[in-house]
C-alpha atoms as a PDB file:
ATOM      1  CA  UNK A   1     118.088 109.461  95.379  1.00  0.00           C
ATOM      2  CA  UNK A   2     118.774 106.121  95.993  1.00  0.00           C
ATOM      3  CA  UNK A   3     114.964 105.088  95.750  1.00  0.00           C
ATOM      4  CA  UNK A   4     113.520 105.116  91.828  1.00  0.00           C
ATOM      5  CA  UNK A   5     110.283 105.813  91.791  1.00  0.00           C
ATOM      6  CA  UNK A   6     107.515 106.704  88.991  1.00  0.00           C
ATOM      7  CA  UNK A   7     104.735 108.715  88.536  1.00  0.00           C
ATOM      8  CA  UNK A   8     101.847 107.034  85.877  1.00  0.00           C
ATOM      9  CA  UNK A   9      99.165 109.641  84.816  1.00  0.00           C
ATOM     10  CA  UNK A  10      95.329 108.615  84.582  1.00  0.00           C
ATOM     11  CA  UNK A  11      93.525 107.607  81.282  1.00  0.00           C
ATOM     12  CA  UNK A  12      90.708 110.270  82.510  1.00  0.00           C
ATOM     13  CA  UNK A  13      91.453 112.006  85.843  1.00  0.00           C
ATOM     14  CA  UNK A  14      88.757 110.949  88.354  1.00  0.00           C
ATOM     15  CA  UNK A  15      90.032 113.517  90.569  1.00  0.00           C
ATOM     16  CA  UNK A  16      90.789 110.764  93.441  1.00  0.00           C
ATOM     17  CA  UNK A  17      93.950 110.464  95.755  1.00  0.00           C
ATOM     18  CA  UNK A  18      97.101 108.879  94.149  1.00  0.00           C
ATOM     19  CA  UNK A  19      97.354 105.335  94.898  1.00  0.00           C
ATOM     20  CA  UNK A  20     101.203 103.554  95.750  1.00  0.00           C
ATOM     21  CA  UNK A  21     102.253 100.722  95.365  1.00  0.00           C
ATOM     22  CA  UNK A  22     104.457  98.860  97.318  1.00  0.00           C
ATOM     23  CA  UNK A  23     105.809  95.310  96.059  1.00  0.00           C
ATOM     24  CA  UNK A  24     106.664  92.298  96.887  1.00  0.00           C
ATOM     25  CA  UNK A  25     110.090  90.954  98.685  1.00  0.00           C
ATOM     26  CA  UNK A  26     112.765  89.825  95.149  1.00  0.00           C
ATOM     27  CA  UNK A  27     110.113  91.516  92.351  1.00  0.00           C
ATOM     28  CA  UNK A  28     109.663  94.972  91.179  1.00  0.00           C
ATOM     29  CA  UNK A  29     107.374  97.758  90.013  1.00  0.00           C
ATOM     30  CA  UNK A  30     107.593  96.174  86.488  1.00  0.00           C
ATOM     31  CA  UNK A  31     107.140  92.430  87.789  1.00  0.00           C
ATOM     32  CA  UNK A  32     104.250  93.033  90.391  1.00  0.00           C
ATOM     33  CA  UNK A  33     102.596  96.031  89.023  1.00  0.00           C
ATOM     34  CA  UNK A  34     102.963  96.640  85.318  1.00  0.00           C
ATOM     35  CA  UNK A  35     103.350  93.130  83.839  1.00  0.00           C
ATOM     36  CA  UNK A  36     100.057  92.478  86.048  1.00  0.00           C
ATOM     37  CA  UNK A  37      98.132  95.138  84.583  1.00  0.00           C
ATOM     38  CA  UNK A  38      97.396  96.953  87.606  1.00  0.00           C
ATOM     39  CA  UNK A  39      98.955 100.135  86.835  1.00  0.00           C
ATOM     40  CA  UNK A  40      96.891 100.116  83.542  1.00  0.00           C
ATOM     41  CA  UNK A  41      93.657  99.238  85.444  1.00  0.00           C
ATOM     42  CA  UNK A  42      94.007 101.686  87.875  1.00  0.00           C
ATOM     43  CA  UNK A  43      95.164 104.163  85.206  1.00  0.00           C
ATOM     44  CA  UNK A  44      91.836 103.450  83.344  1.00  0.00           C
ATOM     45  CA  UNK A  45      90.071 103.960  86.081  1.00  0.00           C
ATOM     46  CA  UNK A  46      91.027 107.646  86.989  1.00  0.00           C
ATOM     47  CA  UNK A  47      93.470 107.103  89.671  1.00  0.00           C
ATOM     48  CA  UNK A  48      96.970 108.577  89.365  1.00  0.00           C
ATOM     49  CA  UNK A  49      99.589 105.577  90.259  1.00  0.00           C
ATOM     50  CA  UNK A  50     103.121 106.118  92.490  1.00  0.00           C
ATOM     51  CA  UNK A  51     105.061 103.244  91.674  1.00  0.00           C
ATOM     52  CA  UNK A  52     108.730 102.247  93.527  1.00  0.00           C
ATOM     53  CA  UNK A  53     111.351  99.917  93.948  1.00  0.00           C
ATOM     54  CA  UNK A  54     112.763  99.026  97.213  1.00  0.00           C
ATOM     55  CA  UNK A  55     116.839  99.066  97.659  1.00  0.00           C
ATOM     56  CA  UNK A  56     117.994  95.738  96.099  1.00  0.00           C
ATOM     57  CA  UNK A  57     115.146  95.649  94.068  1.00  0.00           C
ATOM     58  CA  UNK A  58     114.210  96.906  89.874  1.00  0.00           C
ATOM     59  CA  UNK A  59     116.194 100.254  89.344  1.00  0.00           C
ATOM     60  CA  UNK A  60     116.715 101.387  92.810  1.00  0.00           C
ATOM     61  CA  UNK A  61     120.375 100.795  94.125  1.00  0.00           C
ATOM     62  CA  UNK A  62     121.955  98.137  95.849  1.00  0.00           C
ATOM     63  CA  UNK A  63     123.761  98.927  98.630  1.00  0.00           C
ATOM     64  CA  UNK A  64     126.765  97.055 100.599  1.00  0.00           C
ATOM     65  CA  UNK A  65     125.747  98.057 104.127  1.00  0.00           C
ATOM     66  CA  UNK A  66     122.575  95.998 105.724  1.00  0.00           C
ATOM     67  CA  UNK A  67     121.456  98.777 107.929  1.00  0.00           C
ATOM     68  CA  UNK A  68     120.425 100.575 103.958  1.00  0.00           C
ATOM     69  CA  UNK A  69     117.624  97.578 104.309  1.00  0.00           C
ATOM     70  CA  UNK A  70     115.900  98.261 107.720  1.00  0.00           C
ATOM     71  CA  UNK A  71     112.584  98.095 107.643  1.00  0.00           C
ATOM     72  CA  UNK A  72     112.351 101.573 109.129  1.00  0.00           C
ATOM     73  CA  UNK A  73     114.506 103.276 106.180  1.00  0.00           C
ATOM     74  CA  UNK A  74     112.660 101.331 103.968  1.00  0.00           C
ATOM     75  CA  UNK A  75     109.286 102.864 104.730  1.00  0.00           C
ATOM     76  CA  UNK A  76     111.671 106.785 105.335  1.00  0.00           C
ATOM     77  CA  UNK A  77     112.399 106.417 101.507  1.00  0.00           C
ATOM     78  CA  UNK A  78     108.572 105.861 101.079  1.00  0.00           C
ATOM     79  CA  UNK A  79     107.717 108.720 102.825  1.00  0.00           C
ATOM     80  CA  UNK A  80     110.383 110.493 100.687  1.00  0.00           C
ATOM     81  CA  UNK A  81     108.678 109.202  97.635  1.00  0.00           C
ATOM     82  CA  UNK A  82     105.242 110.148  98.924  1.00  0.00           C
ATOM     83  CA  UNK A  83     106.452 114.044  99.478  1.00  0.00           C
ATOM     84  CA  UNK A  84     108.382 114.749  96.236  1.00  0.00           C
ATOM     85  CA  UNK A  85     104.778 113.034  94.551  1.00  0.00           C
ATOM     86  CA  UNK A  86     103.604 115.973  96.072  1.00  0.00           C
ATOM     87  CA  UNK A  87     101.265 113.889  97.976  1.00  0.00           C
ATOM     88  CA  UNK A  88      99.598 115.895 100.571  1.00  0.00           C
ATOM     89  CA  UNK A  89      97.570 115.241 104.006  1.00  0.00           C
ATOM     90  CA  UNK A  90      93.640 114.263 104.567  1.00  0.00           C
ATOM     91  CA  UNK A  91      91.179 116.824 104.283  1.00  0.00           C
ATOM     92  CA  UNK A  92      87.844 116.426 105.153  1.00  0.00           C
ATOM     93  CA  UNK A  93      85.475 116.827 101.321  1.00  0.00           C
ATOM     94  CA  UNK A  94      88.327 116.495  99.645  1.00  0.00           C
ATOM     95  CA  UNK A  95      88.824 113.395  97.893  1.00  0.00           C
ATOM     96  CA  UNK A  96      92.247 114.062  96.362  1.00  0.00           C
ATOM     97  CA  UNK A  97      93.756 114.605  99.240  1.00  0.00           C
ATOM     98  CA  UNK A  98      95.619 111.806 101.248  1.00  0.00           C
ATOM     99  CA  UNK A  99      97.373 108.766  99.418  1.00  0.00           C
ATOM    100  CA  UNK A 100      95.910 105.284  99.091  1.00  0.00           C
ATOM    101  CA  UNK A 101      98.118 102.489  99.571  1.00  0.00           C
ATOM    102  CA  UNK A 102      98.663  98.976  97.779  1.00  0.00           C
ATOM    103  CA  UNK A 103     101.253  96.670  99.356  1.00  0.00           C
ATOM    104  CA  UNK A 104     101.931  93.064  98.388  1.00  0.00           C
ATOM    105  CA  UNK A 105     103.685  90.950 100.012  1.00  0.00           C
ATOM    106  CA  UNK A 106     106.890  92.125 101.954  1.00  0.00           C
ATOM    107  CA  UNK A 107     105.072  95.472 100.277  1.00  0.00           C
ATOM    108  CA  UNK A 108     101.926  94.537 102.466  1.00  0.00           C
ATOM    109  CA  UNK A 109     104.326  95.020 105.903  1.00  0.00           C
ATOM    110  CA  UNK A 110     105.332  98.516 104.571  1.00  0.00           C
ATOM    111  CA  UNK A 111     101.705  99.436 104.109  1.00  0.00           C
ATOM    112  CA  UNK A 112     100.747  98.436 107.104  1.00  0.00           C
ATOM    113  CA  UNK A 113     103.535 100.400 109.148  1.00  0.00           C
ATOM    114  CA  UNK A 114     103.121 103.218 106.929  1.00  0.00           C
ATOM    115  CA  UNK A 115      99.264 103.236 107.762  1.00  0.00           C
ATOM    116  CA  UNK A 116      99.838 103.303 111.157  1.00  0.00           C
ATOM    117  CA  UNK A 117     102.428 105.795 111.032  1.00  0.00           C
ATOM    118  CA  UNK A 118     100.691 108.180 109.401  1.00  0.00           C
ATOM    119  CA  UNK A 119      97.231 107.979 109.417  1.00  0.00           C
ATOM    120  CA  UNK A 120      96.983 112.012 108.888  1.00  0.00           C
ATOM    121  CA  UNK A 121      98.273 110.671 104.847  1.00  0.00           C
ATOM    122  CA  UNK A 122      96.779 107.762 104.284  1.00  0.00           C
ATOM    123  CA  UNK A 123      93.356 107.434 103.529  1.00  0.00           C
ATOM    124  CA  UNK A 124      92.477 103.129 102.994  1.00  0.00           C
ATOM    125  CA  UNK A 125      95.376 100.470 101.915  1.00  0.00           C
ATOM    126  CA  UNK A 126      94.971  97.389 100.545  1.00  0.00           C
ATOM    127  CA  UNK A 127      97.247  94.714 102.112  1.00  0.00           C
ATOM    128  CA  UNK A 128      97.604  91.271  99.258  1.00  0.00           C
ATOM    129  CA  UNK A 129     100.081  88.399 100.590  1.00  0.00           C
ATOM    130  CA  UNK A 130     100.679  89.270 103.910  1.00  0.00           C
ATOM    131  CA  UNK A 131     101.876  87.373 106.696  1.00  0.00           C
ATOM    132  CA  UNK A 132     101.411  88.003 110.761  1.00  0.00           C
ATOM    133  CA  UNK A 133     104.816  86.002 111.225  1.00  0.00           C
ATOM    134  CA  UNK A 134     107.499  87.221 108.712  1.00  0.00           C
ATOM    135  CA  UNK A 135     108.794  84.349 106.837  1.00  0.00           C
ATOM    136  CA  UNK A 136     111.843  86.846 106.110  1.00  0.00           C
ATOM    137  CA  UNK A 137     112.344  87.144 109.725  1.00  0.00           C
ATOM    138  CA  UNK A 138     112.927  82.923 110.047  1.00  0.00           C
ATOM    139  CA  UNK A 139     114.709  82.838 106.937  1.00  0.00           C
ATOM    140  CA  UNK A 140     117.758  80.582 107.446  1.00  0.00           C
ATOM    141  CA  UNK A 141     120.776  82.830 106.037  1.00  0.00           C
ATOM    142  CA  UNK A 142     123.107  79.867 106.587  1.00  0.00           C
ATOM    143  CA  UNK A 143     121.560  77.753 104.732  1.00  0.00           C
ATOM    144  CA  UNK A 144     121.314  79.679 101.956  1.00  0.00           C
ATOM    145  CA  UNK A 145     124.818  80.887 101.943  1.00  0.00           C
ATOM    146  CA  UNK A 146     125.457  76.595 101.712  1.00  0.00           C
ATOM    147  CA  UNK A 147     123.022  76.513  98.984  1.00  0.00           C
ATOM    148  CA  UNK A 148     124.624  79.041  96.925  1.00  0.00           C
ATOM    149  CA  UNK A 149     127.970  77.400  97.705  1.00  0.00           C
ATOM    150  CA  UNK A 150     127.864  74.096  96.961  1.00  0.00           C
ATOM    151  CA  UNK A 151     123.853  73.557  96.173  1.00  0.00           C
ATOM    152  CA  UNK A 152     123.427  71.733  99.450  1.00  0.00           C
ATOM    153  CA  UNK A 153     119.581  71.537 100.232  1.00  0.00           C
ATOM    154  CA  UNK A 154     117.476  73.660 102.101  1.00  0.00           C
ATOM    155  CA  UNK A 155     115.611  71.576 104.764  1.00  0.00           C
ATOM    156  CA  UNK A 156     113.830  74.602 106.234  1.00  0.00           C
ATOM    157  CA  UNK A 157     110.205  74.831 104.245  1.00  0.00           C
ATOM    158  CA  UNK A 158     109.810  78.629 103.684  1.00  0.00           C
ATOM    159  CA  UNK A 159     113.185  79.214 103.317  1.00  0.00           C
ATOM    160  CA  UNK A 160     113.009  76.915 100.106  1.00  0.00           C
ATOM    161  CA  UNK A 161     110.238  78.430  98.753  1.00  0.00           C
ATOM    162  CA  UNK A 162     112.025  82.265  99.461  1.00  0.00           C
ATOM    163  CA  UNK A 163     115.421  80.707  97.968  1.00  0.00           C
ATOM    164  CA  UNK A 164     113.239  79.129  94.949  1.00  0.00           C
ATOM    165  CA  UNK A 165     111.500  82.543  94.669  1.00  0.00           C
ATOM    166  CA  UNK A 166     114.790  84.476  94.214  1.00  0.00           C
ATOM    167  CA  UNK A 167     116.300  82.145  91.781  1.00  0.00           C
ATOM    168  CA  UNK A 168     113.398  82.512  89.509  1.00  0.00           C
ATOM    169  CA  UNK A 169     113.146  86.509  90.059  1.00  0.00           C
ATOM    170  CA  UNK A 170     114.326  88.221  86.443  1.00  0.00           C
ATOM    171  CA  UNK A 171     116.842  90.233  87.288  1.00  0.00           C
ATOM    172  CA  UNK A 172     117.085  89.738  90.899  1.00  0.00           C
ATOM    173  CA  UNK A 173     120.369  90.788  92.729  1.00  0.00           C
ATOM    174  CA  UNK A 174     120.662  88.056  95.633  1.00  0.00           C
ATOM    175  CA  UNK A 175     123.444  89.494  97.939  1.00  0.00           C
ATOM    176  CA  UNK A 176     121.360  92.502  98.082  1.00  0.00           C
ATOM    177  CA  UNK A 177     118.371  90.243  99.366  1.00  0.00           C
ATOM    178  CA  UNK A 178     120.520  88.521 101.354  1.00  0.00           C
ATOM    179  CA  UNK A 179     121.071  92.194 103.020  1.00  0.00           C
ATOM    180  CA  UNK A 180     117.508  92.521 103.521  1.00  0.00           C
ATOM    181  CA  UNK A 181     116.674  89.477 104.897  1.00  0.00           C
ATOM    182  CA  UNK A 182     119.488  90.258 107.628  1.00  0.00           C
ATOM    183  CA  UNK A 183     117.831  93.474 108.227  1.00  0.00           C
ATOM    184  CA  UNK A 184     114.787  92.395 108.546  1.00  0.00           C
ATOM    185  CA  UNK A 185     115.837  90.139 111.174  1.00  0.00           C
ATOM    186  CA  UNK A 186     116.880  92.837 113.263  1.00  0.00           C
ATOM    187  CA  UNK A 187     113.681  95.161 112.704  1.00  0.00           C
ATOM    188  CA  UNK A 188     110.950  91.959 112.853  1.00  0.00           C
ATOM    189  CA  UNK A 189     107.390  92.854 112.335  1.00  0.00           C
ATOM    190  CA  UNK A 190     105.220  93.331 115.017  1.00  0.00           C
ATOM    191  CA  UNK A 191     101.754  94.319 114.053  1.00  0.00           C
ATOM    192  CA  UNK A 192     100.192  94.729 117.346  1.00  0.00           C
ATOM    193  CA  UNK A 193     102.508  96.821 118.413  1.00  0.00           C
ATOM    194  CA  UNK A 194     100.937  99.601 115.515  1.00  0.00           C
ATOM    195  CA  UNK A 195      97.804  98.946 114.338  1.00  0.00           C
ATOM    196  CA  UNK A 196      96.780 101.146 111.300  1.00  0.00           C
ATOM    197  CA  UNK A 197      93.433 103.090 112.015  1.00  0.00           C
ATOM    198  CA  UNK A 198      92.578 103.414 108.716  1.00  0.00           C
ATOM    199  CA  UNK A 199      90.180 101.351 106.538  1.00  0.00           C
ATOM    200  CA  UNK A 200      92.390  98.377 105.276  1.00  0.00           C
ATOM    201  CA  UNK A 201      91.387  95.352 102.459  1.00  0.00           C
ATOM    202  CA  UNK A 202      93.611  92.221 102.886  1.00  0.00           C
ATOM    203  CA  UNK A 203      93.109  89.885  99.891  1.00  0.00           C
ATOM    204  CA  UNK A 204      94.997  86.480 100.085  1.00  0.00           C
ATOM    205  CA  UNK A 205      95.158  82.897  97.967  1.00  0.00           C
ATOM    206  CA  UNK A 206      93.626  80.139  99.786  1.00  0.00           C
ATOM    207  CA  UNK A 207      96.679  78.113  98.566  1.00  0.00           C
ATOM    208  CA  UNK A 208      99.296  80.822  99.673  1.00  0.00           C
ATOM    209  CA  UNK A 209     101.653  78.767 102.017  1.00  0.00           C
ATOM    210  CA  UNK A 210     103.762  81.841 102.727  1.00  0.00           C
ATOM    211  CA  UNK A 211     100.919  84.300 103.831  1.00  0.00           C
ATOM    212  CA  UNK A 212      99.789  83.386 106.846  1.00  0.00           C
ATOM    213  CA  UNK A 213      97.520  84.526 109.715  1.00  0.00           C
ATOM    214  CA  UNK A 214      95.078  86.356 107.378  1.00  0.00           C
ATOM    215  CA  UNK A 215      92.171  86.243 109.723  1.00  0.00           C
ATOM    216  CA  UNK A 216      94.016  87.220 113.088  1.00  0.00           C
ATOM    217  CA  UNK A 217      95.387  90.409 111.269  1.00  0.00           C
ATOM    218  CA  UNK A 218      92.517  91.353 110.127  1.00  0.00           C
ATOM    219  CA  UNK A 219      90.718  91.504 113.528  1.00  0.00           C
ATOM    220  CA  UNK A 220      93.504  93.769 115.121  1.00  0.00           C
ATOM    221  CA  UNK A 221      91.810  96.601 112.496  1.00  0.00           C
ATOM    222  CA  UNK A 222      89.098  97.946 110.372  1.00  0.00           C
ATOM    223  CA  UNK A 223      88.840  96.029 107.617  1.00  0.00           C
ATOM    224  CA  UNK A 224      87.738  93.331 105.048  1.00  0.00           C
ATOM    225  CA  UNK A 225      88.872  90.335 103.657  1.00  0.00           C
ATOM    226  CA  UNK A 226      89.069  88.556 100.060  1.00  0.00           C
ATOM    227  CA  UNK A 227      89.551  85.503  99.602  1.00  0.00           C
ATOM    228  CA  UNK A 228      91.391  83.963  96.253  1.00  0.00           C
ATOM    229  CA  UNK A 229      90.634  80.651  95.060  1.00  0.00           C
ATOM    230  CA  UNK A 230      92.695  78.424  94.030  1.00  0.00           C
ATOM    231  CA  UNK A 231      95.735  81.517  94.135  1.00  0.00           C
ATOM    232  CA  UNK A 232      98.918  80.957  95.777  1.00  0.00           C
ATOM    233  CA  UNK A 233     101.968  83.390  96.626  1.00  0.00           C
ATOM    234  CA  UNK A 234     103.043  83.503  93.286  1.00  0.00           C
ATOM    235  CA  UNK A 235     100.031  83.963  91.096  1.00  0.00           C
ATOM    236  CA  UNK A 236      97.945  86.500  93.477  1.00  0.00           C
ATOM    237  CA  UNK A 237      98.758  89.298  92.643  1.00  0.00           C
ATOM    238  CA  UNK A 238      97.743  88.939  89.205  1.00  0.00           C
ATOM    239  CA  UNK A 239      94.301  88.016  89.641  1.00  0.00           C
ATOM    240  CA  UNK A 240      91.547  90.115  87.881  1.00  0.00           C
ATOM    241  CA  UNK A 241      89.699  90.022  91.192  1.00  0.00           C
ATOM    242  CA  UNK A 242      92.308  91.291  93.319  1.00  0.00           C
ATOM    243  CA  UNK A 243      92.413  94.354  90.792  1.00  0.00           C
ATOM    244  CA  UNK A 244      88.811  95.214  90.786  1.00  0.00           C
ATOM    245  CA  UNK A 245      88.196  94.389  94.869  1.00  0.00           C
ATOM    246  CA  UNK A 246      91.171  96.952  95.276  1.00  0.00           C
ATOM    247  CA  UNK A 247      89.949  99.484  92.983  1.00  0.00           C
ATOM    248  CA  UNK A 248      86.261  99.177  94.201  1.00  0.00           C
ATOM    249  CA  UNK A 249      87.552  99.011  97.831  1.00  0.00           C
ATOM    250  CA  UNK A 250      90.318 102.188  97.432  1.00  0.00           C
ATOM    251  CA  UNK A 251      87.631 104.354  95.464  1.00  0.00           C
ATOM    252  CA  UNK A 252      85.124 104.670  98.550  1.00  0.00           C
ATOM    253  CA  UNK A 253      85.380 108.040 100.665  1.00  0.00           C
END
């Protein structure tokens, strides 16, 4: 399988749903997830964690071709994922059943197509980081090829910040974000063409520049909103109240 994936096992089983998460665009399940602490604190608080890195991304392969990266094959490995978990549909009294979802980030637009996919599997997701309008999807690829060239500046804003965001990545493999980036341009995200039915938490910074249109999301669906102080893209996910708004917010039935 092209896809790694892990399976972390509860402190104390609470007998819950196994939550997934889902992260961000040039990180990893050890960069978003475990450095953060949030597969400890969900550990220690009964739930079973999925954990998985994207193609291009941690220990999951890299691929040449830039149709690996679509969007849509993306979420397929998910799925994948989800069914060799043993992961297994709703069913009404039990709480086990079903999957919740965590997404940040580019992770947040796979939750939020996955939820809307299949809302038979997922029970609530929690959406940190996201953006109505894709930065990936404006991303100026020619630019950055000059940039890597020659060092030659990036005048577009977001693209600088996305460039800037790779470079400081540990570990990250470039031409394989490069590949996604192209993908996603060819697969953009439309959330109101899906909307998820299920219960959904979006938590944001108030100083995130690259997650935009919070607000206008969150009306399309069921669901609440956190707001971070003082958090921007980069320092988010780590927040102590992200964690405990998610776990508070994924443990209701």
């Amino acid at each position: 399988m092209l896809t790694s994936w892990r399976r972390h096992e509860p402190t104390v089983d609470a007998g819950l749903a196994p939550v997934l998460l889902v992260h961000g665009f040039a990180s990893s399940t050890a960069l978003n997830w475990e450095a953060t602490g949030w597969v400890r604190d969900l550990s220690n608080a009964g739930r079973r964690v999925l954990t998985v890195d994207l193609l291009g991304h941690g220990e999951s392969a890299a691929p040449l071709e830039t149709d690996a990266y679509a969007p849509s094959r993306l979420r397929q490995a998910v799925l994948e994922v989800l069914a060799l978990a043993g992961a297994r549909p709703r069913e009404a009294g039990d709480p086990a059943s079903g999957v919740d979802l965590v997404g940040y980030s580019l992770g947040s637009r796979m939750v939020w197509e996955l939820a809307a996919e299949r809302p038979d599997l997922v029970n609530r997701a929690v959406l940190g980081g996201m953006s109505a309008e894709d930065p990936l999807a404006d991303f100026d690829l020619d630019a950055a090829d000059r940039f890597l060239a020659d060092s030659s500046a990036i005048v577009h804003e977001s693209t600088a910040a996305l460039m800037t965001l790779m470079q400081l990545a540990p570990g990250a493999n470039t031409p394989a974000l490069l590949r996604l980036v192209a993908a996603i341009k060819q697969e953009r995200f439309e959330p109101g063409a899906s909307v998820p039915s299920r219960p959904l938490l979006f938590v944001t910074g108030d100083r995130d520049a690259l997650a935009t249109g919070t607000a206008e999301l969150a009306a399309l669906a069921d669901s609440e909103v956190l707001w971070l102080p003082a958090r921007t893209h980069m320092n988010a996910v780590s927040s102590r109240a992200f964690k405990q708004a998610a776990i508070e917010f994924l443990a209701r039935h």
